[in-house]
C-alpha atoms as a PDB file:
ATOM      1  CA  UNK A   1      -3.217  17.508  93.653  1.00  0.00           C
ATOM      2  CA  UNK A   2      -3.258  14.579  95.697  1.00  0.00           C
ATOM      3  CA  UNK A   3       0.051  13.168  97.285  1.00  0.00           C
ATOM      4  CA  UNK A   4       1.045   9.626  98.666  1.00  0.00           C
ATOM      5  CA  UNK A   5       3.974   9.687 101.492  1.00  0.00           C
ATOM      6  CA  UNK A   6       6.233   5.899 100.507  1.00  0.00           C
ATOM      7  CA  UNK A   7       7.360   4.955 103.392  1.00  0.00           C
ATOM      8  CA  UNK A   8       8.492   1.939 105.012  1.00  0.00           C
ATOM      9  CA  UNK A   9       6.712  -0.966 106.219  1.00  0.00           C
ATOM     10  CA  UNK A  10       6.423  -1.325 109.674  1.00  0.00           C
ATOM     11  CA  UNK A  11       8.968  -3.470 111.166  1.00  0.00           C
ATOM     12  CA  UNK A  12      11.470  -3.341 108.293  1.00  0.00           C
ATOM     13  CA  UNK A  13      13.386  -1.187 105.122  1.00  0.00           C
ATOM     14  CA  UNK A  14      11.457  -0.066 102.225  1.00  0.00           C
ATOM     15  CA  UNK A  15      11.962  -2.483  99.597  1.00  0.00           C
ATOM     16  CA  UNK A  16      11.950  -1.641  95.662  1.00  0.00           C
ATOM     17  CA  UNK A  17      12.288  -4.008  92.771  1.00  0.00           C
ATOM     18  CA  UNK A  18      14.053  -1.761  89.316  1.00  0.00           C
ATOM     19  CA  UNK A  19      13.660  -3.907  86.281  1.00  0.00           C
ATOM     20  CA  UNK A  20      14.424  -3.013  82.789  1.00  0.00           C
ATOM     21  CA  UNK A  21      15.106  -4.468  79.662  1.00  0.00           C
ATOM     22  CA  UNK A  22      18.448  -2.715  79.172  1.00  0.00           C
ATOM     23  CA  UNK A  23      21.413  -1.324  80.751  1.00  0.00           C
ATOM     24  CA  UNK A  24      20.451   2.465  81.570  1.00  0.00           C
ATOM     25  CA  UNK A  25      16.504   2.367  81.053  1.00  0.00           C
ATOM     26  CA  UNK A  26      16.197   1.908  84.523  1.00  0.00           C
ATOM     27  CA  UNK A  27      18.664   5.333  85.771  1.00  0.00           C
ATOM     28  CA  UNK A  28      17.092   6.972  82.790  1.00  0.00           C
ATOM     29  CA  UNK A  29      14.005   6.684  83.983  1.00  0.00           C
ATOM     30  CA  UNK A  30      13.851   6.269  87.573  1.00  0.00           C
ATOM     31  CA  UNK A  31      17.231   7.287  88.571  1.00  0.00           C
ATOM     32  CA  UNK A  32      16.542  10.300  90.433  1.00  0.00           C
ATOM     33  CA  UNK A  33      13.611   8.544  91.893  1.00  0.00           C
ATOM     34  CA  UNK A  34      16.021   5.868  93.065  1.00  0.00           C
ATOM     35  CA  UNK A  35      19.008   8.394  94.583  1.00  0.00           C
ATOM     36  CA  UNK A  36      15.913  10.083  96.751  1.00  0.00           C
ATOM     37  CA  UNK A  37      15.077   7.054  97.901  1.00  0.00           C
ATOM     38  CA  UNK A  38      18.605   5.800  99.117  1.00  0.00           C
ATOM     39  CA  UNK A  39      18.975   9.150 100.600  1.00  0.00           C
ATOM     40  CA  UNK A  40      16.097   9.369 103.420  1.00  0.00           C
ATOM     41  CA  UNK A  41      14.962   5.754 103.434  1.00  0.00           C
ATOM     42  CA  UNK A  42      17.496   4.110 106.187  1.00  0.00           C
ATOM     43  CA  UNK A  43      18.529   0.292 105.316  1.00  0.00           C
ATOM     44  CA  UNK A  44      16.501   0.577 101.584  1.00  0.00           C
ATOM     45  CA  UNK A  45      16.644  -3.132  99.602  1.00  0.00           C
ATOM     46  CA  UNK A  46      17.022  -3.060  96.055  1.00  0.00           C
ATOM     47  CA  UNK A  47      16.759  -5.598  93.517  1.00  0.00           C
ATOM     48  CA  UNK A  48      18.209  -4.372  90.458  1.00  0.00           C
ATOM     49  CA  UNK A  49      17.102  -6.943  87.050  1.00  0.00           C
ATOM     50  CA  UNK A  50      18.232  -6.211  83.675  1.00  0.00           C
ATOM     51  CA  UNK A  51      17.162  -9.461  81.180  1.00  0.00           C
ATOM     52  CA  UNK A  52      19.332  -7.835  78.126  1.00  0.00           C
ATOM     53  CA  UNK A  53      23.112  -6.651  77.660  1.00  0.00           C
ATOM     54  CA  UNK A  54      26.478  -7.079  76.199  1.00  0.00           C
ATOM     55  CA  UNK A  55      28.906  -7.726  78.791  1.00  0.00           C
ATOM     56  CA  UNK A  56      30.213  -4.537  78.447  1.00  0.00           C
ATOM     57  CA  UNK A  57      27.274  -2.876  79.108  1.00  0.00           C
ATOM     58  CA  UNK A  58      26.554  -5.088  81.931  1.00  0.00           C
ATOM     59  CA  UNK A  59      29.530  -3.598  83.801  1.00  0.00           C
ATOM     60  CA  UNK A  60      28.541  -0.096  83.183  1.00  0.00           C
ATOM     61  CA  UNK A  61      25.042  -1.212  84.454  1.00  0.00           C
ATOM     62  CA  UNK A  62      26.718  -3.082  87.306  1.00  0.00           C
ATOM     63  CA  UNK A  63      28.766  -0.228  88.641  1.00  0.00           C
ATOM     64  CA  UNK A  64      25.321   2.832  87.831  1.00  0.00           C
ATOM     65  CA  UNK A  65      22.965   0.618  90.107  1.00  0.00           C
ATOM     66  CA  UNK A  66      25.508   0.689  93.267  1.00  0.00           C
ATOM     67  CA  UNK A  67      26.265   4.444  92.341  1.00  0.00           C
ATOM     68  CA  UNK A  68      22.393   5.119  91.845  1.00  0.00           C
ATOM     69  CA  UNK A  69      21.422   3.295  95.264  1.00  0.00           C
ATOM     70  CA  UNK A  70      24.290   4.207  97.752  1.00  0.00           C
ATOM     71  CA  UNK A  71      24.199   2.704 100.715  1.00  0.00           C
ATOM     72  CA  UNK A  72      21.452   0.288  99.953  1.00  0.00           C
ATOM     73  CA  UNK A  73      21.241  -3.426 100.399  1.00  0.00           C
ATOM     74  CA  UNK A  74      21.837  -3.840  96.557  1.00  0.00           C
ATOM     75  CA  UNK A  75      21.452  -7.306  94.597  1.00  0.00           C
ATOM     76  CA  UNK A  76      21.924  -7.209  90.762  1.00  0.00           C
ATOM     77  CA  UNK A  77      20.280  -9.649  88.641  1.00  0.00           C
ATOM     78  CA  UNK A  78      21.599 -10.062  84.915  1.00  0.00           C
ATOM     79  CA  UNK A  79      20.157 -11.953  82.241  1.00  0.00           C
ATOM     80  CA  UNK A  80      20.949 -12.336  78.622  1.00  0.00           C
ATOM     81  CA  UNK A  81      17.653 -12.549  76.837  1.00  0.00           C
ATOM     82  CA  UNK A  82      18.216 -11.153  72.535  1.00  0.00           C
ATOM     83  CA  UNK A  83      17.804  -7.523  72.507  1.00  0.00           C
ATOM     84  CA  UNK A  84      15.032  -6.418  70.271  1.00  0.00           C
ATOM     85  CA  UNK A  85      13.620  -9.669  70.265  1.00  0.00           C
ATOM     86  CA  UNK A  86      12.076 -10.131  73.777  1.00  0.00           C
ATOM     87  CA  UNK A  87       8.454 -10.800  72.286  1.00  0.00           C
ATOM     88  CA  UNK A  88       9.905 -13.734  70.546  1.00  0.00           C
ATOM     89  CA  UNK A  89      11.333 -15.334  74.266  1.00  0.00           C
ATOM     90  CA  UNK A  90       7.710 -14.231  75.856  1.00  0.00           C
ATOM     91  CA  UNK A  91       7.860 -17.176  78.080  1.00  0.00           C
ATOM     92  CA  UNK A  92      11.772 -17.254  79.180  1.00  0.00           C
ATOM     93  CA  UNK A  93      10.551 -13.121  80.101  1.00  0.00           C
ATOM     94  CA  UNK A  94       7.743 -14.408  82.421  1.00  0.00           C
ATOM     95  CA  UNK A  95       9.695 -17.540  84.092  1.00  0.00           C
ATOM     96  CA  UNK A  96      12.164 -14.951  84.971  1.00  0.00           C
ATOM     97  CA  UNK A  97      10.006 -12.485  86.344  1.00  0.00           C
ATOM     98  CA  UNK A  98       8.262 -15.045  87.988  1.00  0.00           C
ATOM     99  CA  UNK A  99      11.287 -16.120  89.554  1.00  0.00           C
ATOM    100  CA  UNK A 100      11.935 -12.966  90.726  1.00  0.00           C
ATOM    101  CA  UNK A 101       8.299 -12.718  92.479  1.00  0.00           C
ATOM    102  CA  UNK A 102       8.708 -16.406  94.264  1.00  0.00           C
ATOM    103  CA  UNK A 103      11.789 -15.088  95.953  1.00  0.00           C
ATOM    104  CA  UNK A 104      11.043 -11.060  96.387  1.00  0.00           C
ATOM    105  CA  UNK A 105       7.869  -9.580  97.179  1.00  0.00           C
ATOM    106  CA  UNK A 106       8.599  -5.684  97.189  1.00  0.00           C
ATOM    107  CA  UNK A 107       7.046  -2.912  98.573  1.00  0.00           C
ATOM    108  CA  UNK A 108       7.339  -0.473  95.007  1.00  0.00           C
ATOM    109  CA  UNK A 109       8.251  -1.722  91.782  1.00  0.00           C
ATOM    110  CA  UNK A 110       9.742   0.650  88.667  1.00  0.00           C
ATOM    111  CA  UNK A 111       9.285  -0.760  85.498  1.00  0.00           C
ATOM    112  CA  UNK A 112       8.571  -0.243  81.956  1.00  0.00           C
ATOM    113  CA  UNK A 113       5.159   1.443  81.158  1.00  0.00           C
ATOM    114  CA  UNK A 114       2.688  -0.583  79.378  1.00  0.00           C
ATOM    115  CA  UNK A 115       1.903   2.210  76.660  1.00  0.00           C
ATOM    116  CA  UNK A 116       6.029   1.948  75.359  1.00  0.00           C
ATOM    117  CA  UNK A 117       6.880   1.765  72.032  1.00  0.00           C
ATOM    118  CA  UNK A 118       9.484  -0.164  72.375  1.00  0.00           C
ATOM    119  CA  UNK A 119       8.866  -4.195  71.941  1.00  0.00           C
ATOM    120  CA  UNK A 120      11.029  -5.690  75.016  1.00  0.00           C
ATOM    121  CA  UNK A 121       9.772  -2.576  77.400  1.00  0.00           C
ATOM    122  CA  UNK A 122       6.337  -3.377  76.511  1.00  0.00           C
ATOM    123  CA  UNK A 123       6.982  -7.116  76.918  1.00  0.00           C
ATOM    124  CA  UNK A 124       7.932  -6.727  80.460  1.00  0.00           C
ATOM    125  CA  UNK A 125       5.046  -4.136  81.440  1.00  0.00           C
ATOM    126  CA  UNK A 126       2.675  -6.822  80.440  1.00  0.00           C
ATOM    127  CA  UNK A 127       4.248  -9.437  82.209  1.00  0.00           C
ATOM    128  CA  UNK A 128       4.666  -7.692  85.899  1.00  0.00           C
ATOM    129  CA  UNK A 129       1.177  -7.721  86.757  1.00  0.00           C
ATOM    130  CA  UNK A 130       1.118 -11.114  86.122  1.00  0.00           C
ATOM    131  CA  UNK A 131       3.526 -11.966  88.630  1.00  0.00           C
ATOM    132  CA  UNK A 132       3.659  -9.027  91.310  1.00  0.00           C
ATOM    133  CA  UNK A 133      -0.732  -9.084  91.848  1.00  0.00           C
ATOM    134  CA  UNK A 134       0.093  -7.573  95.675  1.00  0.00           C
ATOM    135  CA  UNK A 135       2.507  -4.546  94.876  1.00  0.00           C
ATOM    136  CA  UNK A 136       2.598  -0.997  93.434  1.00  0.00           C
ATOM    137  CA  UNK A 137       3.869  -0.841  90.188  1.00  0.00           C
ATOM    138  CA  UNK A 138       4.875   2.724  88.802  1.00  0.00           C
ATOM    139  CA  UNK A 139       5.723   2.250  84.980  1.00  0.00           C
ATOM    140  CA  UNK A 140       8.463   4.701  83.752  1.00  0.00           C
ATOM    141  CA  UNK A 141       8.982   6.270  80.418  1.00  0.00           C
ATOM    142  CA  UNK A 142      12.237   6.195  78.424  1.00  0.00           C
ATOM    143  CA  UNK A 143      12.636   8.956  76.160  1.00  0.00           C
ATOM    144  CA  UNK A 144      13.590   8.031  72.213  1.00  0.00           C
ATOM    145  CA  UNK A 145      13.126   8.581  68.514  1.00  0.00           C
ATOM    146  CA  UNK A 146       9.660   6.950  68.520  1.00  0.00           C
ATOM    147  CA  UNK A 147       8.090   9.674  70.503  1.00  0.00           C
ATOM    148  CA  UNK A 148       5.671   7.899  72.319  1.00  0.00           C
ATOM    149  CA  UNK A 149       5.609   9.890  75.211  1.00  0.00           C
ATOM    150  CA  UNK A 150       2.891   9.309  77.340  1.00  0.00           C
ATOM    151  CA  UNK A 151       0.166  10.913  79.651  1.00  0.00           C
ATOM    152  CA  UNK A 152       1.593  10.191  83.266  1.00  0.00           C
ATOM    153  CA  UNK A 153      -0.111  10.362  86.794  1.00  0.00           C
ATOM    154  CA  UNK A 154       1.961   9.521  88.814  1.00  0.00           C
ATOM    155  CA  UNK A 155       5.162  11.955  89.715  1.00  0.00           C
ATOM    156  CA  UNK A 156       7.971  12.076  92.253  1.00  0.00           C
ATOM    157  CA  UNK A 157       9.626  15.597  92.336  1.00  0.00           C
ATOM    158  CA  UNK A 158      13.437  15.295  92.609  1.00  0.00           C
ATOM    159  CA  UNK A 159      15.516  18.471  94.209  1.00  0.00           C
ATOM    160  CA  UNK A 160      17.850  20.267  91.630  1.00  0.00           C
ATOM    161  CA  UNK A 161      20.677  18.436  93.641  1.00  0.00           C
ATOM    162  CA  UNK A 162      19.274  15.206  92.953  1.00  0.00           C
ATOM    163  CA  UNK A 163      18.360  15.969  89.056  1.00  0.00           C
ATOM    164  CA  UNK A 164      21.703  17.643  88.093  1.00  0.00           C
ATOM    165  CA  UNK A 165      23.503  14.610  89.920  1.00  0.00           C
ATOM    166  CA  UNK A 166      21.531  11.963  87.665  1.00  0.00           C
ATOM    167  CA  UNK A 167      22.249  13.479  84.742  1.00  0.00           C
ATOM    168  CA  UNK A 168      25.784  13.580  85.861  1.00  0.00           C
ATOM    169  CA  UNK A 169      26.141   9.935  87.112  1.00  0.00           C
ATOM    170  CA  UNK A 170      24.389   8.818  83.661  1.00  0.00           C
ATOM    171  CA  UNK A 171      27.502  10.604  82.088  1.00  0.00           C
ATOM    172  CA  UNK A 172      29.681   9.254  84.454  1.00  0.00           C
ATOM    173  CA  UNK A 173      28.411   5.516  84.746  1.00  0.00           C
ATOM    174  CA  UNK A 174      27.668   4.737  80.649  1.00  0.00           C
ATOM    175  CA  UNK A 175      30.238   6.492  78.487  1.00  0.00           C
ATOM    176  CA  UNK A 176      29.430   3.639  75.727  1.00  0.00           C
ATOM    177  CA  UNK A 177      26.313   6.342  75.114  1.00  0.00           C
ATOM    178  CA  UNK A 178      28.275   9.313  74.745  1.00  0.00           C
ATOM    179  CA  UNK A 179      27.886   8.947  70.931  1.00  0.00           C
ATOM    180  CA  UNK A 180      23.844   9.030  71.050  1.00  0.00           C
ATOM    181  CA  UNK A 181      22.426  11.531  69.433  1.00  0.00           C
ATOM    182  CA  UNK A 182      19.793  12.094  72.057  1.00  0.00           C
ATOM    183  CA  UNK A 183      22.178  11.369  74.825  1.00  0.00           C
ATOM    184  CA  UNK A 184      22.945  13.912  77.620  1.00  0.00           C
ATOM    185  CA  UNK A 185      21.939  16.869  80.325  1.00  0.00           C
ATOM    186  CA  UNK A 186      20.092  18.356  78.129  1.00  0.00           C
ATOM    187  CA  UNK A 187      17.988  15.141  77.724  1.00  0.00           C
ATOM    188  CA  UNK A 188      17.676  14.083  80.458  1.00  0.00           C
ATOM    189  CA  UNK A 189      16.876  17.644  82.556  1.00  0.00           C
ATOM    190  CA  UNK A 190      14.558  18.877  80.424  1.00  0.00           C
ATOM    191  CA  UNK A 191      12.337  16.022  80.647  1.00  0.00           C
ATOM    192  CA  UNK A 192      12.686  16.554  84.318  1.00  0.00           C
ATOM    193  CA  UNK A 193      11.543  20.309  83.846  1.00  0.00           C
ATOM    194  CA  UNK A 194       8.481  19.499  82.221  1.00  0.00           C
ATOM    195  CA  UNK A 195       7.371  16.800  84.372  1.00  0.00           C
ATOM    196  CA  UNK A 196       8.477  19.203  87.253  1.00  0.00           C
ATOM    197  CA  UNK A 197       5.642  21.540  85.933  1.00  0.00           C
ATOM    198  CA  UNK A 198       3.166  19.012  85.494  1.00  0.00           C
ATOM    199  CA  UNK A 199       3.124  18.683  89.393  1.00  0.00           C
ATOM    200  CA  UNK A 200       4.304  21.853  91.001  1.00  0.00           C
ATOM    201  CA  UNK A 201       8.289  21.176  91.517  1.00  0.00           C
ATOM    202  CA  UNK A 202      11.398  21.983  89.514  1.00  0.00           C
ATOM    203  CA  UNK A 203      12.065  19.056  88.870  1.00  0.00           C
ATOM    204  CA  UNK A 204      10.453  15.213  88.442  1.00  0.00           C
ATOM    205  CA  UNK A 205      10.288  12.223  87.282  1.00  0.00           C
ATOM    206  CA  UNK A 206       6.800  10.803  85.981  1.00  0.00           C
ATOM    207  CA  UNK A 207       5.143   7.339  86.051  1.00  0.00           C
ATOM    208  CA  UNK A 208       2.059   5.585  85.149  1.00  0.00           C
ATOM    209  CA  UNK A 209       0.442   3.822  87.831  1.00  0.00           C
ATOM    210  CA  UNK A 210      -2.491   1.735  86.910  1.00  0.00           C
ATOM    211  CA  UNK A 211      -3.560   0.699  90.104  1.00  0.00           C
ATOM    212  CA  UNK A 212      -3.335   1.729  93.907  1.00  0.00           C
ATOM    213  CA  UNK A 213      -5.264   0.444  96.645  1.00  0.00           C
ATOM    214  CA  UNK A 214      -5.626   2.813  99.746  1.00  0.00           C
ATOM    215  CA  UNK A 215      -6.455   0.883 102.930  1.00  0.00           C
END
């Protein structure tokens, strides 16, 4: 097994770009990854995008990205592109993406894997490499009913600390979920476990990275 050390660039913070299309797929995913990352990378940046949401579920996703990066240089970006329907605003999906990229050039990028089931996480994984041609892009995976789990190789182990705490803070930060039937620890850790095996830890969380240059 190969590993990759992330660290910062020289001369400044590590800087990571979280986008989903709705409140909690990015702490689902890549929470743990994130709460590692705040914890030994001094002065991190995030920019946190969502393009869906109530407002209600905007302010739970408001408050999880400060609790999920703390003490990071944290800006939130909120959009309010139709749920379920992101194919159908293709274009508004890529101007704001785009947007992002003129104004943010990050060093690591979590985003929606381009194998998802799911129409608006698929729409965004196609559009990122469009805009973000200079970056590493590590595409998550959301668990849910349409199994479409998929082959990852890409992993970044998380300590039981950091595991237990993200399923906690998921808990904590989006109690509109309570009521899902696939919600919780259970969830959420055992997904961990097995990606955990997959690379040696007790714990992980897995991506999909479709290209890495080493210089």
């Amino acid at each position: 097994m190969i590993s990759w050390r992330l660290n910062a660039p020289a001369g400044g913070p590590l800087s990571v770009l979280a986008i989903g299309a709705h409140p909690d797929d990015i702490e689902i995913a890549a929470g743990g990854t994130l709460l590692s990352l705040a914890g030994r990378q001094h002065g991190l940046r995030v920019r946190y995008v969502l393009l869906t949401g109530t407002p209600e579920r905007q302010r739970e996703a408001r408050a999880a990205a400060r609790g999920f990066t703390p003490g990071a240089d944290l800006e939130v970006e909120f959009h309010d592109l139709p749920e379920g329907r992101l194919p159908a605003v293709w274009a508004q999906v890529k101007e704001i993406i785009e947007g992002v990229a003129r104004s943010f050039a990050p060093d690591l990028i979590l985003g929606p894997a381009t194998g998802d089931a799911h129409q608006d996480h698929r729409t965004i994984a196609e559009v990122l490499p469009t805009a973000f041609r200079d970056q590493v892009c590590l595409g998550y995976e959301v668990p849910k009913w349409d199994g479409d789990m998929p082959r990852p190789n890409t992993y970044f182990p998380l300590t039981d600390e950091i595991a237990r705490a993200k399923a906690d803070l998921l808990d904590e930060y989006y109690p509109s979920q309570h009521k899902r039937d696939w919600w919780g620890a259970e969830t959420f850790l055992g997904l961990a476990r097995l990606r955990g095996v997959e690379c040696r830890a007790r714990y992980a969380e897995a991506f999909t990275c479709t290209k890495l240059v080493i210089s």
